[in-house]
PDB file of N, CA and C in Angstrom:
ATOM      1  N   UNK A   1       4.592  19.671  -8.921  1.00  0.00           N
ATOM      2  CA  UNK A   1       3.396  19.064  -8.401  1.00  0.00           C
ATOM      3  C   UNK A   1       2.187  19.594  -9.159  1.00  0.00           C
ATOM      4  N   UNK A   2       2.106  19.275 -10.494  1.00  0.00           N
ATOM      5  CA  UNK A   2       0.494  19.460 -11.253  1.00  0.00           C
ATOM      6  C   UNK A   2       0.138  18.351 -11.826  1.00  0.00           C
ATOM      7  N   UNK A   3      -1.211  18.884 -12.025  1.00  0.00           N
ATOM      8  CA  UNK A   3      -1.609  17.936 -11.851  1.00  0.00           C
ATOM      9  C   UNK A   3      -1.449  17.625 -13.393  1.00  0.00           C
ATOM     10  N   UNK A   4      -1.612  15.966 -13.962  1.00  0.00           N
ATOM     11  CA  UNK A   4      -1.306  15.603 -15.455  1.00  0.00           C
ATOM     12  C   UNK A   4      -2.995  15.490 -16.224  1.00  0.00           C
ATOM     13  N   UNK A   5      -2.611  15.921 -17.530  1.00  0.00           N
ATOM     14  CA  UNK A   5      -4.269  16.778 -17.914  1.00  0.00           C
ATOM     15  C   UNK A   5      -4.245  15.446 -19.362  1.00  0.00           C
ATOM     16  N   UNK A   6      -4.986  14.724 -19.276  1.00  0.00           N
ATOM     17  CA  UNK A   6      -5.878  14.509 -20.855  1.00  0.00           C
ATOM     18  C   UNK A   6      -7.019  15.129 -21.221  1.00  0.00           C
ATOM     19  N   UNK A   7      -7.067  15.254 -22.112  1.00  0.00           N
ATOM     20  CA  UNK A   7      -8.011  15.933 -23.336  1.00  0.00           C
ATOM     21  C   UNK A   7      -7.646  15.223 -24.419  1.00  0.00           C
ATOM     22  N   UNK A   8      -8.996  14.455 -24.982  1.00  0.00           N
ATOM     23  CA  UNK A   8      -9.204  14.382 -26.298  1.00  0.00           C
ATOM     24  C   UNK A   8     -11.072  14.670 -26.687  1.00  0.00           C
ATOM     25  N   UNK A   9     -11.108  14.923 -27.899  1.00  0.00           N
ATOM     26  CA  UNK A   9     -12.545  15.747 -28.220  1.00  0.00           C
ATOM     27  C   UNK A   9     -13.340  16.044 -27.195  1.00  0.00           C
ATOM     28  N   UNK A  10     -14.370  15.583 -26.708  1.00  0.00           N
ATOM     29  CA  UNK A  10     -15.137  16.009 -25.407  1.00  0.00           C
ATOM     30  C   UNK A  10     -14.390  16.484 -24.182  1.00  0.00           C
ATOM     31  N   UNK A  11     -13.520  15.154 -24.072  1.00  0.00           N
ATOM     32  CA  UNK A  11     -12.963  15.015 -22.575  1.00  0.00           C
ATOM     33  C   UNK A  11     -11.897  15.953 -22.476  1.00  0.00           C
ATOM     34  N   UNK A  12     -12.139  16.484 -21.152  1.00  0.00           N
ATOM     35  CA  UNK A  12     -10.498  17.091 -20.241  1.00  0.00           C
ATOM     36  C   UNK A  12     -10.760  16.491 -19.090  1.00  0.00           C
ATOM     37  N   UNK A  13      -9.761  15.940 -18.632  1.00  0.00           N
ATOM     38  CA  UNK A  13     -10.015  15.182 -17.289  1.00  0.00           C
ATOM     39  C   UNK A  13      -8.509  15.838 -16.338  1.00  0.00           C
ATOM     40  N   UNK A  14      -8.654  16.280 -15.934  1.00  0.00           N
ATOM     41  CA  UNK A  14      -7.465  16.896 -14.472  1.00  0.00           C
ATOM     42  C   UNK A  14      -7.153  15.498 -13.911  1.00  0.00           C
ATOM     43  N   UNK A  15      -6.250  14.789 -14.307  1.00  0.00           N
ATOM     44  CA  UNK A  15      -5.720  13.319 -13.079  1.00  0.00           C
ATOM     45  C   UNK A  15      -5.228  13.882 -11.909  1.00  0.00           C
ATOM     46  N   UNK A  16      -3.911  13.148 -11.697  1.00  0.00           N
ATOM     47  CA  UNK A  16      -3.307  12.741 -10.778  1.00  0.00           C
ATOM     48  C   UNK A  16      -1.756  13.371 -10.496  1.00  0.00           C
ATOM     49  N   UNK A  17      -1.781  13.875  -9.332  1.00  0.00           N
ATOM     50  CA  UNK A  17      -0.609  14.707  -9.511  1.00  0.00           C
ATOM     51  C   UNK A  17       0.777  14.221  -9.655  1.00  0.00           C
ATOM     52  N   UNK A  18       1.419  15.142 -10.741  1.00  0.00           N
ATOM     53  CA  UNK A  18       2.889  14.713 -11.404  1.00  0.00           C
ATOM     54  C   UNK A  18       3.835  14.526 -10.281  1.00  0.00           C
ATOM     55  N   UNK A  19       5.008  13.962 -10.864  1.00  0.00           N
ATOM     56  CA  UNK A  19       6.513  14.592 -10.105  1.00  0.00           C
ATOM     57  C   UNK A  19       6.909  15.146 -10.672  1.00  0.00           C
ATOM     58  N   UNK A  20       6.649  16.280 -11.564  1.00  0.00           N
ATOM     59  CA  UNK A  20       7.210  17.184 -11.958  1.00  0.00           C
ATOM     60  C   UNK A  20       7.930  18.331 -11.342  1.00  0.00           C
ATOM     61  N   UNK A  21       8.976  18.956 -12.042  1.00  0.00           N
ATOM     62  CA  UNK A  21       9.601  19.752 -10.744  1.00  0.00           C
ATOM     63  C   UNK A  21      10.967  19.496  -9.819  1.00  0.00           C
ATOM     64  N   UNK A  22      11.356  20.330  -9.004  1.00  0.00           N
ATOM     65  CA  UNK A  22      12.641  19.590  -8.518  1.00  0.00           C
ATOM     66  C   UNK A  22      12.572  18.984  -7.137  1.00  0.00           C
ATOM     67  N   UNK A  23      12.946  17.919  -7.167  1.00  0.00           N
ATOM     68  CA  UNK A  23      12.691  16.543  -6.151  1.00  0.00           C
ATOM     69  C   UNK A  23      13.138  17.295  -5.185  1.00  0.00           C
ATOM     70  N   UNK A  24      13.896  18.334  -4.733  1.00  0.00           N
ATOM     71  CA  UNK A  24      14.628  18.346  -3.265  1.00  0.00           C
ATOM     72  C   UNK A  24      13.317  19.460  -3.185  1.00  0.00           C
ATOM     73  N   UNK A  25      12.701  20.692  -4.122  1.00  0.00           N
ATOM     74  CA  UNK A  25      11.642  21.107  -3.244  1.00  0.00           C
ATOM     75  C   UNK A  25      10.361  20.459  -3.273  1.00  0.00           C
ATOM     76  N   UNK A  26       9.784  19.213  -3.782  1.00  0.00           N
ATOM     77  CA  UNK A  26       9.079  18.561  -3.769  1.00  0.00           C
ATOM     78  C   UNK A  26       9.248  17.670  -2.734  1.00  0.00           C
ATOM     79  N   UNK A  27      10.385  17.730  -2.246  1.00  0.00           N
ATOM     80  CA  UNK A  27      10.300  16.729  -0.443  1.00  0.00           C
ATOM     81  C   UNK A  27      10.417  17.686   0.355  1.00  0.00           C
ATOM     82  N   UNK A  28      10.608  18.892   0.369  1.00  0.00           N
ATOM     83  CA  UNK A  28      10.637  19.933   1.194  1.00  0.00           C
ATOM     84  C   UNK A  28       9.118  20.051   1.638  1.00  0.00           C
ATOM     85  N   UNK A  29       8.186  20.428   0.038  1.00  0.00           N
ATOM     86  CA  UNK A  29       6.768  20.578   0.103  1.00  0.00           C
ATOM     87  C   UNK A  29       6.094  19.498   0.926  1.00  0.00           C
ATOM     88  N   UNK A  30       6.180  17.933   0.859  1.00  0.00           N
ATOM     89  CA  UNK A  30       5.709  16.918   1.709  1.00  0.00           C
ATOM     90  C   UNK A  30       6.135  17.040   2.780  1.00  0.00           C
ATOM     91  N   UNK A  31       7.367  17.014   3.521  1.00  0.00           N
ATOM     92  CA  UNK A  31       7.670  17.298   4.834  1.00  0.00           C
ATOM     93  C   UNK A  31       6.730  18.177   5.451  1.00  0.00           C
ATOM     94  N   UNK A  32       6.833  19.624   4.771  1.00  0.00           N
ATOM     95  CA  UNK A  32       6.328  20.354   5.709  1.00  0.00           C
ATOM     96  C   UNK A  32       4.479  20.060   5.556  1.00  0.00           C
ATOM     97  N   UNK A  33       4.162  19.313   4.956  1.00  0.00           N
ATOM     98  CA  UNK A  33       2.145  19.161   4.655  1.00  0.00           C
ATOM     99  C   UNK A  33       2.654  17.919   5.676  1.00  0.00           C
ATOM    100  N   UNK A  34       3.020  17.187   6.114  1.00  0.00           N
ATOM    101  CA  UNK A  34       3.139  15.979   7.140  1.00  0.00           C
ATOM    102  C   UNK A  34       3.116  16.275   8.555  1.00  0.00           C
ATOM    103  N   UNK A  35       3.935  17.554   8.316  1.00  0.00           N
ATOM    104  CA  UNK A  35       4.323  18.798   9.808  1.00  0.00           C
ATOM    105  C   UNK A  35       3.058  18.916  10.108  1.00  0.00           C
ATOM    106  N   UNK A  36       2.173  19.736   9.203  1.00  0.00           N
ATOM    107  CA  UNK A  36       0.639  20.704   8.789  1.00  0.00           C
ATOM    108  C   UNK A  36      -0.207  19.856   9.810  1.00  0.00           C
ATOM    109  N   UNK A  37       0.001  17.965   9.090  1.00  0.00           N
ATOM    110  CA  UNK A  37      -1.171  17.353   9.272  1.00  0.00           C
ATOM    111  C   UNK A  37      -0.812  16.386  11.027  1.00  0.00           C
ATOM    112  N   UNK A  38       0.405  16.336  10.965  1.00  0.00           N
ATOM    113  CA  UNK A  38       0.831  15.483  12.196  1.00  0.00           C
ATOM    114  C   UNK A  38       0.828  16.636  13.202  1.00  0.00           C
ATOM    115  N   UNK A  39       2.236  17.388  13.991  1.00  0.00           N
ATOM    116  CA  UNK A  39       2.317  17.666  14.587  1.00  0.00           C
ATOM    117  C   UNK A  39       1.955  19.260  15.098  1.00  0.00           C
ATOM    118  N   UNK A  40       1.596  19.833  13.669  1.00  0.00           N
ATOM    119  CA  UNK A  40       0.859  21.430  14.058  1.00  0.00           C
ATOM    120  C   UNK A  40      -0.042  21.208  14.946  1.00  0.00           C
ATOM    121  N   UNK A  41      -0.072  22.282  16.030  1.00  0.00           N
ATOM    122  CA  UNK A  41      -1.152  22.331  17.227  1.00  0.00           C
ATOM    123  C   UNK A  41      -2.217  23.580  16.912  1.00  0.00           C
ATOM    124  N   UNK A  42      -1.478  24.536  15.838  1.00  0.00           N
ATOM    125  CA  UNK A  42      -2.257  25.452  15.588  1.00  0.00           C
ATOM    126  C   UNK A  42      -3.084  24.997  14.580  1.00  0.00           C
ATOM    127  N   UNK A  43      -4.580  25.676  14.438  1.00  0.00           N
ATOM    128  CA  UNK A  43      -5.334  25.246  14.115  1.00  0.00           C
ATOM    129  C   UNK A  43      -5.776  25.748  12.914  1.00  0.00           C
ATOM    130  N   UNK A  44      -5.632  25.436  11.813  1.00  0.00           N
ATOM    131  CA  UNK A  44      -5.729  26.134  10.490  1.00  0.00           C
ATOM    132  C   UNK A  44      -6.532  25.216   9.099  1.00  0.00           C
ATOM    133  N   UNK A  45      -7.699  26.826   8.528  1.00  0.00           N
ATOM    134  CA  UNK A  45      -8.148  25.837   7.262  1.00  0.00           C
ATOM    135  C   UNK A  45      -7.556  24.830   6.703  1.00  0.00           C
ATOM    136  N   UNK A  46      -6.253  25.307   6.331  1.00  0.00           N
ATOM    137  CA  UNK A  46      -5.527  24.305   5.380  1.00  0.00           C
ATOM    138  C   UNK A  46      -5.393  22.626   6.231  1.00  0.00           C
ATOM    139  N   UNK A  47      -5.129  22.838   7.715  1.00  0.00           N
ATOM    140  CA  UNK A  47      -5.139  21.039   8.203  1.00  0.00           C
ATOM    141  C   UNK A  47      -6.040  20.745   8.113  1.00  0.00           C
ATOM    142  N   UNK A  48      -7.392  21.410   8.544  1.00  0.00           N
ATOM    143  CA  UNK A  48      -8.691  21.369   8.716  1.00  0.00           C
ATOM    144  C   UNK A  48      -9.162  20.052   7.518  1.00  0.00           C
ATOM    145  N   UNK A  49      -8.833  20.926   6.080  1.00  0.00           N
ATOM    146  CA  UNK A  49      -8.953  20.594   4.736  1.00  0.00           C
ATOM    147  C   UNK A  49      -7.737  19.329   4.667  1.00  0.00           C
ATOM    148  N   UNK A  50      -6.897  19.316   5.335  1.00  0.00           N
ATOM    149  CA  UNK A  50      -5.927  18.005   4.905  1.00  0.00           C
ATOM    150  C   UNK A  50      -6.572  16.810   5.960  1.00  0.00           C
ATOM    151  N   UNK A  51      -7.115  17.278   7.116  1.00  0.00           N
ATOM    152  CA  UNK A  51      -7.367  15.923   7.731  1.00  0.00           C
ATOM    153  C   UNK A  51      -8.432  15.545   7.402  1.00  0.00           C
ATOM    154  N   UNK A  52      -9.416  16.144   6.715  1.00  0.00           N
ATOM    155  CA  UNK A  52     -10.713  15.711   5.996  1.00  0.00           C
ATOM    156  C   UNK A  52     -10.087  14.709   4.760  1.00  0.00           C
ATOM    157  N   UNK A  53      -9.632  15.628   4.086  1.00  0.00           N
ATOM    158  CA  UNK A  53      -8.713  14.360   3.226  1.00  0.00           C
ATOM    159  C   UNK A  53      -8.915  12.950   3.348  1.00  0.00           C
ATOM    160  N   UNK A  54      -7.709  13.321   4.929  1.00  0.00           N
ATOM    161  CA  UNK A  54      -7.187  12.189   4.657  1.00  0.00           C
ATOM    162  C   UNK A  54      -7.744  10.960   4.961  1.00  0.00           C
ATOM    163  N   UNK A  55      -8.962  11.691   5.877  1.00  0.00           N
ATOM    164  CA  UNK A  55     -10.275  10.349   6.306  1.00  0.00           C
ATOM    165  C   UNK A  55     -10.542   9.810   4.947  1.00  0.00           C
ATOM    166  N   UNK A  56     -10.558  10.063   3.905  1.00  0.00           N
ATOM    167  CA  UNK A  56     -11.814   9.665   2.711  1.00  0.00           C
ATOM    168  C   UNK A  56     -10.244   9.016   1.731  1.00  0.00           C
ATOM    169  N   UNK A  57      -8.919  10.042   1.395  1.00  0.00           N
ATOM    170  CA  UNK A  57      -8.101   8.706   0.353  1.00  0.00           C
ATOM    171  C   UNK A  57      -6.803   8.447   1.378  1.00  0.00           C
ATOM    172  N   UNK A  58      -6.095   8.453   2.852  1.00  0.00           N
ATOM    173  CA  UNK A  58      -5.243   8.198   3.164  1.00  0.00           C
ATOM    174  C   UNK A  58      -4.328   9.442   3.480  1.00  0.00           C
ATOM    175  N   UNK A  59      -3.460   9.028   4.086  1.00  0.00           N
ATOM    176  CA  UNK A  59      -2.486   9.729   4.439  1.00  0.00           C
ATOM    177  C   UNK A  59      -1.718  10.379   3.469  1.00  0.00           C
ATOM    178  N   UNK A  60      -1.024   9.384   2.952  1.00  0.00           N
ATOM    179  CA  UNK A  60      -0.205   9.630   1.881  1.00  0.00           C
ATOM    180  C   UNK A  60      -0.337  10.974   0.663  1.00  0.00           C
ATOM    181  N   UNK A  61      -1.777  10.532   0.505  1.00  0.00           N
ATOM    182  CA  UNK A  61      -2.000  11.279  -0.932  1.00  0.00           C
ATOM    183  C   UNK A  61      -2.896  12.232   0.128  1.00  0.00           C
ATOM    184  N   UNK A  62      -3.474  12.049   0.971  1.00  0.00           N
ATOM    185  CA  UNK A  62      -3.492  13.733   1.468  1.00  0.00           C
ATOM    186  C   UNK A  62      -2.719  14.866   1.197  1.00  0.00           C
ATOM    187  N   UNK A  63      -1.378  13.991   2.488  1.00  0.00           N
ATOM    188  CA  UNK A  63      -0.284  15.254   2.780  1.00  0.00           C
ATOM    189  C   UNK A  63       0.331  15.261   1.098  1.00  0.00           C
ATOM    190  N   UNK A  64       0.256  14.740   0.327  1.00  0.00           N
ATOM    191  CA  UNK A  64       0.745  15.445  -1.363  1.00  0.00           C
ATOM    192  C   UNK A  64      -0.486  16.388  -1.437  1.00  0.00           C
ATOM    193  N   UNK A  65      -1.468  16.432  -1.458  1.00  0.00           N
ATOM    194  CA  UNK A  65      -2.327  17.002  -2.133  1.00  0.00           C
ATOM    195  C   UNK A  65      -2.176  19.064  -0.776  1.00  0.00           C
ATOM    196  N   UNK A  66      -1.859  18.488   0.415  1.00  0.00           N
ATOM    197  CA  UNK A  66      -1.856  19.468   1.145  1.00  0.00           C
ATOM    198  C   UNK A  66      -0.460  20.386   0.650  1.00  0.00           C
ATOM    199  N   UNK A  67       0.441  19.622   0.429  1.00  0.00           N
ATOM    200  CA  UNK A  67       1.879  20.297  -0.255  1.00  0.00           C
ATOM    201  C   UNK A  67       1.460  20.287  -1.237  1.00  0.00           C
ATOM    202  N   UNK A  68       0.379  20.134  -2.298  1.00  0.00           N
ATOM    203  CA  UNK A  68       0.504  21.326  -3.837  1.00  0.00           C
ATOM    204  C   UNK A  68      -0.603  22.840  -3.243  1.00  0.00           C
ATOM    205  N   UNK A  69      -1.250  22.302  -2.642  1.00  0.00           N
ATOM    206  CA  UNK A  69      -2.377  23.561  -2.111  1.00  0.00           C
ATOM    207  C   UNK A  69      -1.065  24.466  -0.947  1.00  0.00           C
ATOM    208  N   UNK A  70      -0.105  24.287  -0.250  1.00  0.00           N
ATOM    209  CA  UNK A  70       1.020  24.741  -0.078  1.00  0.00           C
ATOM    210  C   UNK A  70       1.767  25.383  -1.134  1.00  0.00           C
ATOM    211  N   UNK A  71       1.985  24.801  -1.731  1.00  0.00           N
ATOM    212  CA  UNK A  71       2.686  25.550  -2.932  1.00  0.00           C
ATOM    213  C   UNK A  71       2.276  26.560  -3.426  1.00  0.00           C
ATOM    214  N   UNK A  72       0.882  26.458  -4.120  1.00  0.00           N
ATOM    215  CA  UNK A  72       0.136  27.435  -4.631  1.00  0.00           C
ATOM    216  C   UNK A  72      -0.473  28.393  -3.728  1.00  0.00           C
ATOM    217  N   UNK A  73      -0.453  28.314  -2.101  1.00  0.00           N
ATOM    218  CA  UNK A  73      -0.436  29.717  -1.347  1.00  0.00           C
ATOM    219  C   UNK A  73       0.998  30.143  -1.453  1.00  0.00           C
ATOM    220  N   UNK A  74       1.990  29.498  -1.171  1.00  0.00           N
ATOM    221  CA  UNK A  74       3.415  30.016  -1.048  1.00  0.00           C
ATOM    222  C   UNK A  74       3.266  31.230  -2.239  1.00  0.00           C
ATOM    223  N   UNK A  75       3.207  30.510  -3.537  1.00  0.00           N
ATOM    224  CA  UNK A  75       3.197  31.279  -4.810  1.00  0.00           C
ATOM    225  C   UNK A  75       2.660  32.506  -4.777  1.00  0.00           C
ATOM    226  N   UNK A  76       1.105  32.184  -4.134  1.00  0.00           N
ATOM    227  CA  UNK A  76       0.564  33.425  -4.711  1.00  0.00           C
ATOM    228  C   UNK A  76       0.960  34.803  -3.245  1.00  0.00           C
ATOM    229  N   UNK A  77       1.752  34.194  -2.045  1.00  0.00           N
ATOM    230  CA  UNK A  77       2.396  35.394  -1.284  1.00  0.00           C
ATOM    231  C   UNK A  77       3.225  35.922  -2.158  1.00  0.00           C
ATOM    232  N   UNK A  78       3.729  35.271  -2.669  1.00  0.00           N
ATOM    233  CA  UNK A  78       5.259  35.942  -3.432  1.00  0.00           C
ATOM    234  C   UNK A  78       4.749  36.693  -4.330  1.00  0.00           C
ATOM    235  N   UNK A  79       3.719  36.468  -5.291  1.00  0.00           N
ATOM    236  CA  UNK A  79       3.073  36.971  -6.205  1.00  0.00           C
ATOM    237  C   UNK A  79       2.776  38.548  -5.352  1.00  0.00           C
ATOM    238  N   UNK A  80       1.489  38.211  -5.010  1.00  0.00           N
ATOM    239  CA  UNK A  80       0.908  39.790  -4.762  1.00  0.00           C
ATOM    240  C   UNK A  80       1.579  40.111  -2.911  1.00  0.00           C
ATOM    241  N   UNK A  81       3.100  39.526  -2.150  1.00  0.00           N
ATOM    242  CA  UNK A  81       3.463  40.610  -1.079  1.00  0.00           C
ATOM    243  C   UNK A  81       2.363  40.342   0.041  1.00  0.00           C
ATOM    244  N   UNK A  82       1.592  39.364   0.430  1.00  0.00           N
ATOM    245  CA  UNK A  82       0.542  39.368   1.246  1.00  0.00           C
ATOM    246  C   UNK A  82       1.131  38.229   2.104  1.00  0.00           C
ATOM    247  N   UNK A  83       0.539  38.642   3.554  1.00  0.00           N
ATOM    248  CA  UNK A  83       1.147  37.237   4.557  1.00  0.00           C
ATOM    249  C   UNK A  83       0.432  36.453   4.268  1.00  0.00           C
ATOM    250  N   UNK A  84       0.849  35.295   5.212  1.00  0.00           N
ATOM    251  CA  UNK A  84      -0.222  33.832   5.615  1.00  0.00           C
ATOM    252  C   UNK A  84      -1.428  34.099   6.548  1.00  0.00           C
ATOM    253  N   UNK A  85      -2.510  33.966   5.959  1.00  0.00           N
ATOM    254  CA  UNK A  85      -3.431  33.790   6.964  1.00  0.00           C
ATOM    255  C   UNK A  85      -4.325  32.043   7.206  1.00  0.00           C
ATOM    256  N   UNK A  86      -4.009  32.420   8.372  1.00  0.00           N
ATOM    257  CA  UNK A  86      -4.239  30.721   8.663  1.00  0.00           C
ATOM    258  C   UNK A  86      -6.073  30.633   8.341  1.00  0.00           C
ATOM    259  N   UNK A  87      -6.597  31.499   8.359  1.00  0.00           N
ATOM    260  CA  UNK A  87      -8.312  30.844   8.238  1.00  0.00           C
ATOM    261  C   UNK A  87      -8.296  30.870   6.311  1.00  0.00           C
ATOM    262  N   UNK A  88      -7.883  31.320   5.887  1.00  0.00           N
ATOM    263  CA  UNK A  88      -7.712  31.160   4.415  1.00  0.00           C
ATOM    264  C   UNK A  88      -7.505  30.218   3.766  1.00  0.00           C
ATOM    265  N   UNK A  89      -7.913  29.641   3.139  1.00  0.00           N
ATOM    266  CA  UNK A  89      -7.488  28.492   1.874  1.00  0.00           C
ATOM    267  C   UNK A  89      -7.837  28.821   0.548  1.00  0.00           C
ATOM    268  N   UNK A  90      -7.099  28.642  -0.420  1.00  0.00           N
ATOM    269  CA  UNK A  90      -7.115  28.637  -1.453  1.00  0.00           C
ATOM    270  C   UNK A  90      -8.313  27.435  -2.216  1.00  0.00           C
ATOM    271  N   UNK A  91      -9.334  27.462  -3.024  1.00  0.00           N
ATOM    272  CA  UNK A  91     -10.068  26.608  -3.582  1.00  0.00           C
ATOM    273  C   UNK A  91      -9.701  25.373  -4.548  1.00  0.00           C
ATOM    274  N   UNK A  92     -10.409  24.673  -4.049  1.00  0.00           N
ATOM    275  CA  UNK A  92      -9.627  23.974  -5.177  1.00  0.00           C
ATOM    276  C   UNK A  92      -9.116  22.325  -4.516  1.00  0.00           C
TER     277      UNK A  92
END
């Protein structure tokens, strides 16, 4: 789930996110951002940030965009050993 990059002379433009990656944890990642945005009762930046979303491009490409910002907290626990904190979000 990155995002696909052009660059030529001036331009770098960050598009639209890939399917890159392996499909069974890339439906793992959407399931659980669908969980995040549908049925979580607890109340956390990250839905906060997905249901804003999803008012302005849809559902769909919310909960993707909430499963790569998922991913990249997952990552960076594993990275530096630190829990989940739900008022936290990653930028971006």
């Amino acid at each position: 789930m990155t995002t696909r990059r052009y660059q030529s002379g001036e331009v770098d433009y960050d598009g639209h996110i890939s399917r890159r990656g392996d499909n069974h944890l890339r439906g793992l990642l959407y399931e659980a951002a669908t969980v995040i945005l549908t049925r979580a009762m607890a109340d956390s930046a990250l839905r906060t940030w997905g249901l804003k979303l999803k008012e302005k491009i849809g559902f769909k490409r919310a909960a993707v965009a909430v499963a790569r910002k998922l991913a990249v907290i997952m990552h960076a626990m594993l990275r530096t050993g630190e829990f989940f904190d739900r008022s936290v979000v990653v930028e971006g």
